[in-house]
Protein backbone atom coordinates (compact mmCIF):
# COMPACT_ATOMS: atom_id res chain seq x y z
CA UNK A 1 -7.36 -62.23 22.25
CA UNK A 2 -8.01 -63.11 18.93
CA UNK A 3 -7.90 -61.20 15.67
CA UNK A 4 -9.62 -60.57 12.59
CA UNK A 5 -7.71 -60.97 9.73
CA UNK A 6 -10.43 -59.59 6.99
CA UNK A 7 -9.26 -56.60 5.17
CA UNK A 8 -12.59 -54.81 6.31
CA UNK A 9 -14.08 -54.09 9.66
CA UNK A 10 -17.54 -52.11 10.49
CA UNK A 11 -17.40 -51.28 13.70
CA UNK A 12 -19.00 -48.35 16.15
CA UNK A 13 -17.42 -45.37 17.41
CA UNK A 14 -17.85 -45.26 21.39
CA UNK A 15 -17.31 -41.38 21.18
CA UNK A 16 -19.96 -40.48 18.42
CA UNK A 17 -21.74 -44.05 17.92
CA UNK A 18 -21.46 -43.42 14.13
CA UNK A 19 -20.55 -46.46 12.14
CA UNK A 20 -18.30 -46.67 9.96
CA UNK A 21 -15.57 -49.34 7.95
CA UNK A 22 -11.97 -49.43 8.83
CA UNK A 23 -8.67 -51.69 7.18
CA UNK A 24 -6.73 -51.26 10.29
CA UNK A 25 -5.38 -53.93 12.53
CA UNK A 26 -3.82 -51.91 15.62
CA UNK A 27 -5.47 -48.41 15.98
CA UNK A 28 -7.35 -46.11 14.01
CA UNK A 29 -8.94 -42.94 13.90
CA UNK A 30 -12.65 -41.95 13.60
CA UNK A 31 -13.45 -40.25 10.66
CA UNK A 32 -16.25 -38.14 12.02
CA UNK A 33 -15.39 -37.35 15.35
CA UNK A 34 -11.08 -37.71 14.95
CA UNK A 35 -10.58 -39.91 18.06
CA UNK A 36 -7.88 -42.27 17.68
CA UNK A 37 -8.23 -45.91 19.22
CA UNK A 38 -7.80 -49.61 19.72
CA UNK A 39 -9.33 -52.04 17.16
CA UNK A 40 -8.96 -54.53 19.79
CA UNK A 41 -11.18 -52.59 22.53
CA UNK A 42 -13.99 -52.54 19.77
CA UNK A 43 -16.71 -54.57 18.50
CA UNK A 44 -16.13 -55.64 15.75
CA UNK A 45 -20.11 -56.23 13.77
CA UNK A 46 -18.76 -57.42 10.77
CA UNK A 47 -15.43 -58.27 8.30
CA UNK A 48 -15.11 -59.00 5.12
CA UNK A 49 -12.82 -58.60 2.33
CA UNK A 50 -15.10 -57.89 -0.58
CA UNK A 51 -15.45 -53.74 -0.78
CA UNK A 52 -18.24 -53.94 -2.96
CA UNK A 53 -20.30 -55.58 0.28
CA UNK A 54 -19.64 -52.93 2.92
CA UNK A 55 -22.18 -50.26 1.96
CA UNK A 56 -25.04 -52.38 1.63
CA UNK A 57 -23.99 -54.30 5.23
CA UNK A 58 -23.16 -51.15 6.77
CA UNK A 59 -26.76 -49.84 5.71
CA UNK A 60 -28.06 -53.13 7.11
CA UNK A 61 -26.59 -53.02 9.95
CA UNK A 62 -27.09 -49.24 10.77
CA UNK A 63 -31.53 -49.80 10.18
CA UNK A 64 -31.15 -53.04 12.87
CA UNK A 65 -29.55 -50.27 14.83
CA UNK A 66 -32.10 -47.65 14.66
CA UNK A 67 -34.81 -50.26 15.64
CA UNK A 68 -32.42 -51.14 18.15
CA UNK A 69 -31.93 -54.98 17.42
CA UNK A 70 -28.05 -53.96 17.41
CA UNK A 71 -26.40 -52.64 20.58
């Protein structure tokens, strides 16, 4: 098991598939839905620790989505 030590993640909700970026290491909970669970049970799509460069790869990431190069 290895683990990311960027300060942020983007990763997908499995409950309501809404993206989204997260600082935590252990658990965390969804900020749209309110499910709490493992950050090592998800997918992590991208880290980084530059804040100003999460909204434009969340955006990014979130069109490949919609045309459904992302799963």
């Amino acid at each position: 098991m290895s683990r990311i030590f960027k300060r942020f993640k983007i990763v997908v909700c499995p409950y309501c598939r809404r993206m989204q970026a997260i600082m935590a290491t252990k658990r965390f909970r969804c900020r749209f839905c309110g499910r709490s669970m493992d950050v090592s049970k998800l997918r992590i799509y991208y880290a980084t620790n530059d804040a100003r460069e999460v909204p434009y790869v969340i955006k990014v990431l979130q069109e490949k989505m919609a045309k459904g190069e992302l799963r």
